[in-house]
C-alpha atoms as a PDB file:
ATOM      1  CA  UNK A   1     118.979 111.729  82.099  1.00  0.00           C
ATOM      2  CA  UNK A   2     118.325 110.279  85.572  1.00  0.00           C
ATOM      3  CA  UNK A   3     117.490 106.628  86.308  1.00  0.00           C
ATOM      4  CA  UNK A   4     114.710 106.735  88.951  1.00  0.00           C
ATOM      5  CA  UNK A   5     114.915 103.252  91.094  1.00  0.00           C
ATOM      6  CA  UNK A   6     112.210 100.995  91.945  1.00  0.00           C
ATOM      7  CA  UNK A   7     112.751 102.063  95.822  1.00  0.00           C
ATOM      8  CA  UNK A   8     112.809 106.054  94.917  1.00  0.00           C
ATOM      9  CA  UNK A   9     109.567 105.670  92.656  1.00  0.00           C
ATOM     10  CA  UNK A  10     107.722 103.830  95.555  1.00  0.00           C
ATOM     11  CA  UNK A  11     108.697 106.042  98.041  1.00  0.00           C
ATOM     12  CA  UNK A  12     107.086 108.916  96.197  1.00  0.00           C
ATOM     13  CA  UNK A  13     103.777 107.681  96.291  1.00  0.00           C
ATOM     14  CA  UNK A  14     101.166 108.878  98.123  1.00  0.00           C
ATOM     15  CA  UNK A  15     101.036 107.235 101.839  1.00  0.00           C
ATOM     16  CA  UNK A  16      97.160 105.731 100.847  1.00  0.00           C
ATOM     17  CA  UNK A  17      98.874 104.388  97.782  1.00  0.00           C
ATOM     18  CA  UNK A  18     101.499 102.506  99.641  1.00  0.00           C
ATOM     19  CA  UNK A  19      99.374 101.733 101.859  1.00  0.00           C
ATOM     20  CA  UNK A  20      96.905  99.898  99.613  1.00  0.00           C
ATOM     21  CA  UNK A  21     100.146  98.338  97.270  1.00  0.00           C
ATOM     22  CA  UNK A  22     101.778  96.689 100.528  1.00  0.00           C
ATOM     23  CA  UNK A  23      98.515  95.250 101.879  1.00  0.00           C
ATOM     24  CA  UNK A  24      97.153  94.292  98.379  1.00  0.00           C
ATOM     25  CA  UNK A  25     100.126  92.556  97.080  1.00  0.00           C
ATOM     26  CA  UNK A  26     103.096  92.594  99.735  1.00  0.00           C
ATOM     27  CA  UNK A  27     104.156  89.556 101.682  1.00  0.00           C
ATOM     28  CA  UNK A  28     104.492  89.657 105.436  1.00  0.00           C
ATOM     29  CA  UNK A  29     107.721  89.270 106.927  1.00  0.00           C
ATOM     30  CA  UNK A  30     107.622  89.362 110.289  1.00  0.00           C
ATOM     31  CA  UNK A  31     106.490  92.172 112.838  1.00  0.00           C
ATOM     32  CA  UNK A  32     107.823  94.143 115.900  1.00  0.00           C
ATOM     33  CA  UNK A  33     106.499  95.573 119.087  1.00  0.00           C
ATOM     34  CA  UNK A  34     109.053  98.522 120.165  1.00  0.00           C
ATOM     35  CA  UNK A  35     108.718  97.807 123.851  1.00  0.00           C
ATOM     36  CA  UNK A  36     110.828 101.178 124.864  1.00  0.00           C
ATOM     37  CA  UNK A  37     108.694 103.597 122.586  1.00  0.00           C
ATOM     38  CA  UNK A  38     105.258 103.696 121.064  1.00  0.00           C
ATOM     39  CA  UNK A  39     105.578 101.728 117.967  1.00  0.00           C
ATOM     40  CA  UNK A  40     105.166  98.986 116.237  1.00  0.00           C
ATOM     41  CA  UNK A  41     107.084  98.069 112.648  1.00  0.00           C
ATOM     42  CA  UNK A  42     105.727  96.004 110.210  1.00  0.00           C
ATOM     43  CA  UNK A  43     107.825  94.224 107.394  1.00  0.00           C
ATOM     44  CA  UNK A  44     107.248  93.218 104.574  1.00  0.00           C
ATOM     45  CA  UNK A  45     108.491  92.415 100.355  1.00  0.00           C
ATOM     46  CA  UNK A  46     107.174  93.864  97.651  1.00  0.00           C
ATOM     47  CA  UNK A  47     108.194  93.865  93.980  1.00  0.00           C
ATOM     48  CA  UNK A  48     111.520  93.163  95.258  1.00  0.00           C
ATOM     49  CA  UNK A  49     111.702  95.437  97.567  1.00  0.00           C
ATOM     50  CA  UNK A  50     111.565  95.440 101.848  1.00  0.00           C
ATOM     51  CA  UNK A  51     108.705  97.470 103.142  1.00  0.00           C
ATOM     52  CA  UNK A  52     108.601  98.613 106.338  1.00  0.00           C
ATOM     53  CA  UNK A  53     105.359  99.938 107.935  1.00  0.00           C
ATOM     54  CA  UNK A  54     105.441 102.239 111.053  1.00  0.00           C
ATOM     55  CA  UNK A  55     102.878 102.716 113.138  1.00  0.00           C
ATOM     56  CA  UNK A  56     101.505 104.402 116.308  1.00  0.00           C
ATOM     57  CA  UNK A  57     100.746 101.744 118.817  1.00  0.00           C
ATOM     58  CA  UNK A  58      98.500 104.628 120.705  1.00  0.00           C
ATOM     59  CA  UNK A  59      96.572 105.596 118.673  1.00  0.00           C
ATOM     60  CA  UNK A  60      96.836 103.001 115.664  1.00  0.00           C
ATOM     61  CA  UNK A  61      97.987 105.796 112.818  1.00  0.00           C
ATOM     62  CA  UNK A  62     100.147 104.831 110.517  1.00  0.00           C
ATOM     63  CA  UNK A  63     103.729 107.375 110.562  1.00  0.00           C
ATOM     64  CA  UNK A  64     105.561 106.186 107.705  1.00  0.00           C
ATOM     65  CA  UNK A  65     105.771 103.299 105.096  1.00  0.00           C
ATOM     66  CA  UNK A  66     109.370 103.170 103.330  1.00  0.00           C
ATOM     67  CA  UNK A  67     110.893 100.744 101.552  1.00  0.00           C
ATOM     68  CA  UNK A  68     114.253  99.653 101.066  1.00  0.00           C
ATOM     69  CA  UNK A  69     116.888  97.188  99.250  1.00  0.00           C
ATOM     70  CA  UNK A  70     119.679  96.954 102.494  1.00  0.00           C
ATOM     71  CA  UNK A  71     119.219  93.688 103.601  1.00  0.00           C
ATOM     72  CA  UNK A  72     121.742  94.985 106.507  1.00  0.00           C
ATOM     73  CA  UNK A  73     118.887  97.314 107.500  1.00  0.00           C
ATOM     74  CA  UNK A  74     116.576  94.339 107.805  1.00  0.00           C
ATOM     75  CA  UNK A  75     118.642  92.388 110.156  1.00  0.00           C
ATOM     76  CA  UNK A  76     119.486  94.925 112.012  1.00  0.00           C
ATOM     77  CA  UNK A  77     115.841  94.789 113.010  1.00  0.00           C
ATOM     78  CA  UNK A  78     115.967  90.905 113.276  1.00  0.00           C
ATOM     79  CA  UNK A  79     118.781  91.118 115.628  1.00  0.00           C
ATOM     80  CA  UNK A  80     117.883  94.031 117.866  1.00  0.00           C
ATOM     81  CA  UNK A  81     115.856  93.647 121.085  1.00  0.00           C
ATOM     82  CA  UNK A  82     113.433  95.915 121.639  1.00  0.00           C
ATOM     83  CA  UNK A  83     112.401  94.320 124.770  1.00  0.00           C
END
């Protein structure tokens, strides 16, 4: 039998229902305005978890909303100038 983790079971959600969990209940982290190409990320924690929200700076849609455990991933994104 195959142990499903937290991160795989939120990632199959719908995109509304992430959406409305992250908003609803997540914590804001901090935010980032991708000078060099048209979006803007979004993190933040959830349930133990790092959300990141992606979103079209044009036209406000939102692309993608994925979490993760990697704390390496998030400071990658702390360290990185997108300037």
């Amino acid at each position: 039998m195959r142990k499903i983790t937290h991160e795989q079971q939120f990632n199959s959600q719908q995109l509304d229902t992430k959406y409305h969990d992250t908003w609803d209940r997540g914590i804001h982290l901090f935010s980032i305005n991708d000078q060099n190409r048209d979006f803007y990320y979004s993190f933040f924690y959830l349930d133990l978890l790092f959300v990141q929200v992606i979103y079209n700076k044009l036209t406000g849609d939102i692309i993608t909303i994925k979490s993760f455990t990697d704390k390496s991933k998030l400071m990658f994104f702390l360290k990185e100038d997108f300037s």
